[in-house]
C-alpha atoms as a PDB file:
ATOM      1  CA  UNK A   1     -19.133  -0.051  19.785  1.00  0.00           C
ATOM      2  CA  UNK A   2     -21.653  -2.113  21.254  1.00  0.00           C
ATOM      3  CA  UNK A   3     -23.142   0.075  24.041  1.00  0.00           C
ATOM      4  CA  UNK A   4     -27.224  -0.189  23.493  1.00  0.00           C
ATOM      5  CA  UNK A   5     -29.536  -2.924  22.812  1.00  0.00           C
ATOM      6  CA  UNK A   6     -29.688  -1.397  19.360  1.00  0.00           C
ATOM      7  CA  UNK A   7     -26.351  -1.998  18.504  1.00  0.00           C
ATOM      8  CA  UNK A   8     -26.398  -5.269  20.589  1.00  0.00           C
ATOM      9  CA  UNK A   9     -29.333  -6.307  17.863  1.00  0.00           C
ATOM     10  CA  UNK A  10     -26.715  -5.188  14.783  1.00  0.00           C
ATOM     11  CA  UNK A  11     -23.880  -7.054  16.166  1.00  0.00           C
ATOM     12  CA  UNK A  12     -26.005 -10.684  16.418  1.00  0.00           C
ATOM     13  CA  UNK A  13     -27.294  -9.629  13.109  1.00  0.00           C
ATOM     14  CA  UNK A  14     -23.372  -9.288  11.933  1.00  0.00           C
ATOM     15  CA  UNK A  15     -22.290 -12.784  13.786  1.00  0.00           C
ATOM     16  CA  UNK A  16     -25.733 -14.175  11.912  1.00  0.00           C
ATOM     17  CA  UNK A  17     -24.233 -13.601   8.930  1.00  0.00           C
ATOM     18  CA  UNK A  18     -20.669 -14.631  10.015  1.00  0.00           C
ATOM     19  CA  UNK A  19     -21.782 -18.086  10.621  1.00  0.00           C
ATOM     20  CA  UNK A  20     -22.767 -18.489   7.210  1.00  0.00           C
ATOM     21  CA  UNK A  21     -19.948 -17.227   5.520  1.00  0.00           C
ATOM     22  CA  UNK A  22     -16.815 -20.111   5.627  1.00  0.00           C
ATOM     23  CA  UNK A  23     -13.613 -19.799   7.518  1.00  0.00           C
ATOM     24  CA  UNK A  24     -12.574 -19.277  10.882  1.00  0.00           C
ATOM     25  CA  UNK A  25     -13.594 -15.715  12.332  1.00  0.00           C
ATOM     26  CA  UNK A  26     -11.388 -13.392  13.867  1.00  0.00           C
ATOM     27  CA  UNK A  27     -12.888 -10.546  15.624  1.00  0.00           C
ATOM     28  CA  UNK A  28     -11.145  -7.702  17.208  1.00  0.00           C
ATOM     29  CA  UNK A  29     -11.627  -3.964  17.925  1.00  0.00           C
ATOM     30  CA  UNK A  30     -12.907  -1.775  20.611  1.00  0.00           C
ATOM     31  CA  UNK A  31     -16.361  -2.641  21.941  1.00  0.00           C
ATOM     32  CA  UNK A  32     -16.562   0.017  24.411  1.00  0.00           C
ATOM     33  CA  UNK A  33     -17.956  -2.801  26.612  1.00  0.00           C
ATOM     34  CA  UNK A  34     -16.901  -3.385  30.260  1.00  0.00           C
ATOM     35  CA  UNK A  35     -16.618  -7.060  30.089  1.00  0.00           C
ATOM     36  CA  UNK A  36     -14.573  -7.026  32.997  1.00  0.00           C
ATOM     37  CA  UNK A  37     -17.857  -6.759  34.655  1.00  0.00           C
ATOM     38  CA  UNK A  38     -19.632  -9.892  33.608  1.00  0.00           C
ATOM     39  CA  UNK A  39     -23.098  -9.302  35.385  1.00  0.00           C
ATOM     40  CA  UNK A  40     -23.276  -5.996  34.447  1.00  0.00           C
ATOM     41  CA  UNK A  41     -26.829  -5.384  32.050  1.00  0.00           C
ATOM     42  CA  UNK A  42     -25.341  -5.265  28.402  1.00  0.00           C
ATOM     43  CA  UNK A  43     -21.557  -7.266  29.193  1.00  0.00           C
ATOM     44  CA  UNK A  44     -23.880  -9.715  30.480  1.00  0.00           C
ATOM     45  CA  UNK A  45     -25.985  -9.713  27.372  1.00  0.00           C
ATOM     46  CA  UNK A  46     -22.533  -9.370  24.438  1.00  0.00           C
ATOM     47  CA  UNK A  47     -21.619 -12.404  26.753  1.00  0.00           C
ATOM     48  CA  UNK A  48     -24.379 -14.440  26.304  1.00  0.00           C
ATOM     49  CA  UNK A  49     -24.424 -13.173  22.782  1.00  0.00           C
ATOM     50  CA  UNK A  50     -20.778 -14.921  22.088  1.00  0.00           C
ATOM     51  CA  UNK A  51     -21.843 -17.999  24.291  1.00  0.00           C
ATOM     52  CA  UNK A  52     -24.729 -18.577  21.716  1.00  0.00           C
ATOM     53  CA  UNK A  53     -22.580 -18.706  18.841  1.00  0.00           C
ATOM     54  CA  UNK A  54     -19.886 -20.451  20.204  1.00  0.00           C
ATOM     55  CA  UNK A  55     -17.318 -17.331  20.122  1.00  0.00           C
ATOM     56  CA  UNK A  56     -14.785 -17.251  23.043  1.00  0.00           C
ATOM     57  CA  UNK A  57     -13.373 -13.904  24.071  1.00  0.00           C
ATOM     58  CA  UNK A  58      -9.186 -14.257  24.992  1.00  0.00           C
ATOM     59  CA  UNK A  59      -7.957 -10.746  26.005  1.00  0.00           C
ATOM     60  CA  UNK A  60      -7.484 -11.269  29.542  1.00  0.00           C
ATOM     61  CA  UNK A  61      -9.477  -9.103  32.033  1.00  0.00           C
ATOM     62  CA  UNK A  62      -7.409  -6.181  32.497  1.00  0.00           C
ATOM     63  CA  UNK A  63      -7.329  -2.727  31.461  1.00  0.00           C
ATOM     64  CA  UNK A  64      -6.945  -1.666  27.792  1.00  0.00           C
ATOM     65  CA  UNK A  65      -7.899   2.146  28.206  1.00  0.00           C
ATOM     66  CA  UNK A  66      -5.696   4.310  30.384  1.00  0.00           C
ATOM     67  CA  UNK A  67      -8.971   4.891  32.487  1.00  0.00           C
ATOM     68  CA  UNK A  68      -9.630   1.130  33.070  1.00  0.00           C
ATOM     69  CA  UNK A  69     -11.574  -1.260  31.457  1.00  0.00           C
ATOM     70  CA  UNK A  70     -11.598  -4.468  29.363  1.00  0.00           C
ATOM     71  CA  UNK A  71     -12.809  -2.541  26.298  1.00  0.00           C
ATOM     72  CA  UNK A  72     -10.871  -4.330  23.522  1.00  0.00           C
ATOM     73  CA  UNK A  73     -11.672  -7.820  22.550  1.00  0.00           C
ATOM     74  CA  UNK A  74     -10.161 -10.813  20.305  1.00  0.00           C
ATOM     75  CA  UNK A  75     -12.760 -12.785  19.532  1.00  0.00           C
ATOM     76  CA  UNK A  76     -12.707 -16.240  17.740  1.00  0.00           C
ATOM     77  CA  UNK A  77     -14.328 -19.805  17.914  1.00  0.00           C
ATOM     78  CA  UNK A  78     -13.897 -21.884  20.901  1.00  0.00           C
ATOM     79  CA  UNK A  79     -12.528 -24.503  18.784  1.00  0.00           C
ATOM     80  CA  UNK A  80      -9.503 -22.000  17.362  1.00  0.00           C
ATOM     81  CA  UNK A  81      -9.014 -20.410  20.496  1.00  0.00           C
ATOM     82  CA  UNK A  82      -6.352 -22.968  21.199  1.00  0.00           C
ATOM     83  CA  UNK A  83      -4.792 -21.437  18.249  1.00  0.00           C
ATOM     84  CA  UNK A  84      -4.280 -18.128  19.788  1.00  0.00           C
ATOM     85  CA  UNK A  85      -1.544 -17.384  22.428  1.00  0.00           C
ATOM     86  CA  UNK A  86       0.467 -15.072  24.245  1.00  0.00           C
ATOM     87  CA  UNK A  87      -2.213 -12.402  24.783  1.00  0.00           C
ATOM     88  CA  UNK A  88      -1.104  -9.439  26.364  1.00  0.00           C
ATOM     89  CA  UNK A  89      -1.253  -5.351  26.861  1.00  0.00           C
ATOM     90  CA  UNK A  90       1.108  -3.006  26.033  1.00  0.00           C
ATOM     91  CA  UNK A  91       1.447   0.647  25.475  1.00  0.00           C
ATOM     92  CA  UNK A  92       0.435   1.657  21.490  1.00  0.00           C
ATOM     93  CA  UNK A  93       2.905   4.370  21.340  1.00  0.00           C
ATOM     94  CA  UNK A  94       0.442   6.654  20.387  1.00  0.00           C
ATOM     95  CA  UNK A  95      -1.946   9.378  21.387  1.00  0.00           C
ATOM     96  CA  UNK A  96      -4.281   6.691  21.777  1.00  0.00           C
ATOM     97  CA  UNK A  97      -6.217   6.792  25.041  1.00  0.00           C
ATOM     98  CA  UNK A  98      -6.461   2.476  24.402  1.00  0.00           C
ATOM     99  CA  UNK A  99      -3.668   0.535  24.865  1.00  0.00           C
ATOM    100  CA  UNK A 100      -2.718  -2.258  22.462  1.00  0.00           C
ATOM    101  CA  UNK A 101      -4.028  -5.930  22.124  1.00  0.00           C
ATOM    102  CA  UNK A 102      -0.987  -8.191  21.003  1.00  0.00           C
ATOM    103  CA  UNK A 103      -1.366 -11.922  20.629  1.00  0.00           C
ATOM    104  CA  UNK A 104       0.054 -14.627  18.267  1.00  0.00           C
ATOM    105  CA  UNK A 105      -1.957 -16.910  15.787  1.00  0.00           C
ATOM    106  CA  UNK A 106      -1.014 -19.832  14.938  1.00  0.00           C
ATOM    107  CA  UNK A 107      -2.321 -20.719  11.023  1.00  0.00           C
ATOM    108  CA  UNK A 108      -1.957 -22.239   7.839  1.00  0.00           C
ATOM    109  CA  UNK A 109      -3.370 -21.639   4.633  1.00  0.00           C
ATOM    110  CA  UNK A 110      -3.995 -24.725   2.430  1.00  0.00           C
ATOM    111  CA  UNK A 111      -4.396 -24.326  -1.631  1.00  0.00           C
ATOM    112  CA  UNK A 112      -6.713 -26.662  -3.102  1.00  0.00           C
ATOM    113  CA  UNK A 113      -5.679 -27.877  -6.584  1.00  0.00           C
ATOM    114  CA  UNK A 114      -8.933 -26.604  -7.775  1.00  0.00           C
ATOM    115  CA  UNK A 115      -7.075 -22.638  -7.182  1.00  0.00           C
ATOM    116  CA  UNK A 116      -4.273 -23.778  -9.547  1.00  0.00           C
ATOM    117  CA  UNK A 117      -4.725 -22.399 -12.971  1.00  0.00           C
ATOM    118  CA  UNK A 118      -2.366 -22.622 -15.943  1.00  0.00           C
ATOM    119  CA  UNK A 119      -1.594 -19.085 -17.382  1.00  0.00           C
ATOM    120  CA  UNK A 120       0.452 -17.974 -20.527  1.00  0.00           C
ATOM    121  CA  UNK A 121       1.867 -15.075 -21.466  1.00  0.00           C
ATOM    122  CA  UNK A 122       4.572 -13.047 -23.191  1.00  0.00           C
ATOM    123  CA  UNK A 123       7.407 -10.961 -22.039  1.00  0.00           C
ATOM    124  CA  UNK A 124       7.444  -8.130 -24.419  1.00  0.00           C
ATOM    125  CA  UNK A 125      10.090  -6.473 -22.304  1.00  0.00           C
ATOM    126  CA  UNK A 126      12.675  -9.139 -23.531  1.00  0.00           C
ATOM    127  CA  UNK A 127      12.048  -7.940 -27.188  1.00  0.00           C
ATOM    128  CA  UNK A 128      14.880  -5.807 -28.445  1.00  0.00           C
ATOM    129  CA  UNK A 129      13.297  -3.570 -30.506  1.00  0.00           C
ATOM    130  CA  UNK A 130      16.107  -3.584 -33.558  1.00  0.00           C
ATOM    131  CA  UNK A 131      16.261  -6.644 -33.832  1.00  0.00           C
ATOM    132  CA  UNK A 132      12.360  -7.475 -34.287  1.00  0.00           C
ATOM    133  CA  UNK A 133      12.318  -4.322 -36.468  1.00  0.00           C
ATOM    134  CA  UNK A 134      15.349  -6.231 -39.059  1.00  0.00           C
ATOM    135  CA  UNK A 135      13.835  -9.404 -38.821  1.00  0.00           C
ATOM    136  CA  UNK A 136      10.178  -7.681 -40.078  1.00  0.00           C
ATOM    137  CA  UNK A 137      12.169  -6.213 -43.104  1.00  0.00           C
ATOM    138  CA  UNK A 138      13.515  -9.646 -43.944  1.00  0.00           C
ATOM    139  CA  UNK A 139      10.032 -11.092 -43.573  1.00  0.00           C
ATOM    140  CA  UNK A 140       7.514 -11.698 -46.229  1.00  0.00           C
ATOM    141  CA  UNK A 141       5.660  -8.871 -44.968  1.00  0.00           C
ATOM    142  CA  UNK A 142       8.195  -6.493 -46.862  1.00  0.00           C
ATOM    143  CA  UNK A 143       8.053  -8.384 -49.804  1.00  0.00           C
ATOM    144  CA  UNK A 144       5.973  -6.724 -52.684  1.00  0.00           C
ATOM    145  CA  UNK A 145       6.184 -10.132 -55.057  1.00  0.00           C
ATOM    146  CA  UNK A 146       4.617 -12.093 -52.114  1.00  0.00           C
ATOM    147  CA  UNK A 147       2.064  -9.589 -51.640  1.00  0.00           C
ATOM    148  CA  UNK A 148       0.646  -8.790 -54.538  1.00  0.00           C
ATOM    149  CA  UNK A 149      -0.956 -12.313 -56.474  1.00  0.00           C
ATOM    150  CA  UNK A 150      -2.681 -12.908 -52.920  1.00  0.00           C
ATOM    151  CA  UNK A 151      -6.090 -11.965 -51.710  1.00  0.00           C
ATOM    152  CA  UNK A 152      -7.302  -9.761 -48.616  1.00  0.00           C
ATOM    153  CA  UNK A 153      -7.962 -13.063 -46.790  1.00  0.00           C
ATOM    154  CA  UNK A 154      -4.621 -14.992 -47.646  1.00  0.00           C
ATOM    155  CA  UNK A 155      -2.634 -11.788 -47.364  1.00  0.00           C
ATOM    156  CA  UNK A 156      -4.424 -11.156 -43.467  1.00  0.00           C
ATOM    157  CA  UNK A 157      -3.410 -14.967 -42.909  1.00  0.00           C
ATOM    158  CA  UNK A 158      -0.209 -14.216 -43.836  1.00  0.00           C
ATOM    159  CA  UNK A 159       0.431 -11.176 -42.151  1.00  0.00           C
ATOM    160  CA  UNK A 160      -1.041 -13.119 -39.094  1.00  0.00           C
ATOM    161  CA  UNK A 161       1.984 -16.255 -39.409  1.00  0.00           C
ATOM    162  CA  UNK A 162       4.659 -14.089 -40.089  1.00  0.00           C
ATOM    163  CA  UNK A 163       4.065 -12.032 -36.909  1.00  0.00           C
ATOM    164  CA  UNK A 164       3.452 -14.712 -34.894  1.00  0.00           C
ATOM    165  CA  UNK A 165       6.579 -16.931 -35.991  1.00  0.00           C
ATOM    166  CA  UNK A 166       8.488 -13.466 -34.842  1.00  0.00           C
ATOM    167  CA  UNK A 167       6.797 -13.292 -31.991  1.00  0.00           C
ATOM    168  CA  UNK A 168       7.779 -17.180 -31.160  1.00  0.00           C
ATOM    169  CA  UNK A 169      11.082 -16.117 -32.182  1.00  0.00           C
ATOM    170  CA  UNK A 170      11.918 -12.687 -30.046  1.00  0.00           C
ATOM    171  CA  UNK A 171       9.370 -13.133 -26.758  1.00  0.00           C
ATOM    172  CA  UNK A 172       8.014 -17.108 -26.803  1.00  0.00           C
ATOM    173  CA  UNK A 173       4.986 -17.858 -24.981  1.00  0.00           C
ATOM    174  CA  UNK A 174       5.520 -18.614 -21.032  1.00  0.00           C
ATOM    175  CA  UNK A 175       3.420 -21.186 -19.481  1.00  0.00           C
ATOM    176  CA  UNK A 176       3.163 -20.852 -16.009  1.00  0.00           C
ATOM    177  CA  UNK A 177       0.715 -22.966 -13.182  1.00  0.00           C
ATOM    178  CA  UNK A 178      -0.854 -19.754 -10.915  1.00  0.00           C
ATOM    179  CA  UNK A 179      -2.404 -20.155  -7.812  1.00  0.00           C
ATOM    180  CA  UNK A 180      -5.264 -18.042  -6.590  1.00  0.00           C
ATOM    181  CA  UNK A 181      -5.632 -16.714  -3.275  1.00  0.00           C
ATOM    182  CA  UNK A 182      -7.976 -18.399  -0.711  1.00  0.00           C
ATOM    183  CA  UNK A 183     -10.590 -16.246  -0.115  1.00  0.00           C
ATOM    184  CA  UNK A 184     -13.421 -18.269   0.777  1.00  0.00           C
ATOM    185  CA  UNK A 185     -15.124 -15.059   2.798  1.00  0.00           C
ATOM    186  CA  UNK A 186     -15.356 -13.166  -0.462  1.00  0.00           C
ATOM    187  CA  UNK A 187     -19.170 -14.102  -1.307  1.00  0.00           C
ATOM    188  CA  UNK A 188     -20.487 -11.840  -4.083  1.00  0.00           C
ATOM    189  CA  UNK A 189     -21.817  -9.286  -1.409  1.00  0.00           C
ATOM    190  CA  UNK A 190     -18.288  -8.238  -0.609  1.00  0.00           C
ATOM    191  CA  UNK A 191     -17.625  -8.448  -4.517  1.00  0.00           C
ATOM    192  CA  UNK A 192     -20.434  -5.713  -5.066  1.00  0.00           C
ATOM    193  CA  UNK A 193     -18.984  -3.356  -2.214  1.00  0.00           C
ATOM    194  CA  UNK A 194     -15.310  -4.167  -4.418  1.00  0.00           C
ATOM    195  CA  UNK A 195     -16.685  -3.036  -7.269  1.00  0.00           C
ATOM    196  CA  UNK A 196     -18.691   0.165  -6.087  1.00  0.00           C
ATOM    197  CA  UNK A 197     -15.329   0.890  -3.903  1.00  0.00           C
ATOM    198  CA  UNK A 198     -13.352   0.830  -7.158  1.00  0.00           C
ATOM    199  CA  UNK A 199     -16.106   2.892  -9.098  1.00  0.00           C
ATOM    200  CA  UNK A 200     -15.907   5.596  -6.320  1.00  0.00           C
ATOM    201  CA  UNK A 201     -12.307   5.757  -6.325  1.00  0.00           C
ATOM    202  CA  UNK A 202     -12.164   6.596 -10.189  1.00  0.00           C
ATOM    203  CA  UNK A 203     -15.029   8.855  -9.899  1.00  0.00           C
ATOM    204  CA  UNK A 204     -12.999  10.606  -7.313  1.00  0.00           C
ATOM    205  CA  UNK A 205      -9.744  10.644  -9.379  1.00  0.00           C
ATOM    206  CA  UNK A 206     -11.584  11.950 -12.349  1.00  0.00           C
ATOM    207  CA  UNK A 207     -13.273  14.950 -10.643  1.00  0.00           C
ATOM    208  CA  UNK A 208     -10.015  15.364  -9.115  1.00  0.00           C
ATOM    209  CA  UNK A 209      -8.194  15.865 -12.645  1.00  0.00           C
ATOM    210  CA  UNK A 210     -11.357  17.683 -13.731  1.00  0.00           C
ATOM    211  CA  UNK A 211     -11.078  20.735 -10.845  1.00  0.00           C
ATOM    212  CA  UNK A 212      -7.226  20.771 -11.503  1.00  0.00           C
ATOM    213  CA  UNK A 213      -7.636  21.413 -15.040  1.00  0.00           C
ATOM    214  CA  UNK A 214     -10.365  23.976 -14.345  1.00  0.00           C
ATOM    215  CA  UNK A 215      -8.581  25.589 -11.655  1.00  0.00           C
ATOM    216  CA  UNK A 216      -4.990  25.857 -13.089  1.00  0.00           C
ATOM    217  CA  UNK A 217      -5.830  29.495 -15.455  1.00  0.00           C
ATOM    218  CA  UNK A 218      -7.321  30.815 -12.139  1.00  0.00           C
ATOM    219  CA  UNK A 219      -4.551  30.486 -10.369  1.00  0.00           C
ATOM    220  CA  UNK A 220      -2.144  31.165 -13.339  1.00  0.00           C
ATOM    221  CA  UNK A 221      -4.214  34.785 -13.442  1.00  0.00           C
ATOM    222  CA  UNK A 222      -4.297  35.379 -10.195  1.00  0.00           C
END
């Protein structure tokens, strides 16, 4: 919540970086701000803040905490704004001493053809296991006669067709055109914070396993 000139600092340092990152921002939460009350010290300031970066707030100026208040903003570029309708309050249903912020966007999202990517693959679930298993037995592979006059290298190439004719045969290759999500916001800072987030989480379900294995004769004694 932006309620001190500290925290009025952090959030132009946040919108700083915003503007460099690509896309369209969308901004919304509670700010804890009264910006019902335009000249009041820090609204005035968040206000000016917004003006500077050419960031229009759109929830109308109304209560959205059951003790009053403008406190929860939507927050986008003046140019999108257009973009965003039917704004209103209702009542979140919840224990929730805010009330909730609904509005509709209106957007598309555009795939370059440098996201496409051509991916293949194999469907090993199609493989009927008997029949792959007959069709090895009738191969070369079970074939001592074949076998035996060749060398490691030959008998590796051969053992390297064979399967690979039966794979052809039983689950062919799938070629397939893929498209990527566009994520143009995911710079490599938000990769690094993905890839500590996943490291955590595995920690976590490690020392999870880890106490349930230690624990489980405990309680089996007890």
């Amino acid at each position: 919540a932006v309620v001190s000139t500290q925290s009025t600092g952090e959030f132009s340092d946040y919108l700083c970086d915003l503007a460099s990152k690509p896309g369209t921002p969308i901004i919304a939460g509670d700010f804890n701000l009264h910006v019902e009350r335009p000249d009041d010290l820090y609204p005035e300031k968040f206000l000016t803040l917004l003006e500077e970066f050419g960031l229009q707030q759109c929830v109308p100026l109304i209560p959205t905490h059951n003790l009053g208040g403008t406190l929860d903003l939507l927050i986008t570029t003046k140019d999108f704004q257009d973009c965003i309708s039917s704004v209103g309050i209702v009542e979140s249903g919840t224990t929730s001493d805010h009330y909730l912020v609904r509005a509709d966007v209106s957007a598309g999202l555009t795939l370059s053809g440098e996201d496409a990517r051509k991916i293949s693959y194999r469907d090993f679930n199609k493989i009927v296991v008997e029949d792959f298993r007959d069709d090895i037995l009738r191969s070369d592979l079970c074939k001592w006669e074949v076998w035996s006059p060749e060398g490691l290298d030959q008998s590796v190439a051969m053992y390297n067709k064979v399967l690979l004719e039966l794979m052809d045969k039983h689950c062919p290759v799938i070629n397939k055109v893929a498209r990527g999500k566009d994520r143009p916001w995911l710079d490599e800072e938000l990769r690094v914070f993905q890839r500590r987030r996943r490291a955590s989480n595995f920690v976590t379900l490690e020392s999870n396993k880890f106490f349930h294995f230690i624990m489980r004769p405990v309680f089996k004694i007890i």
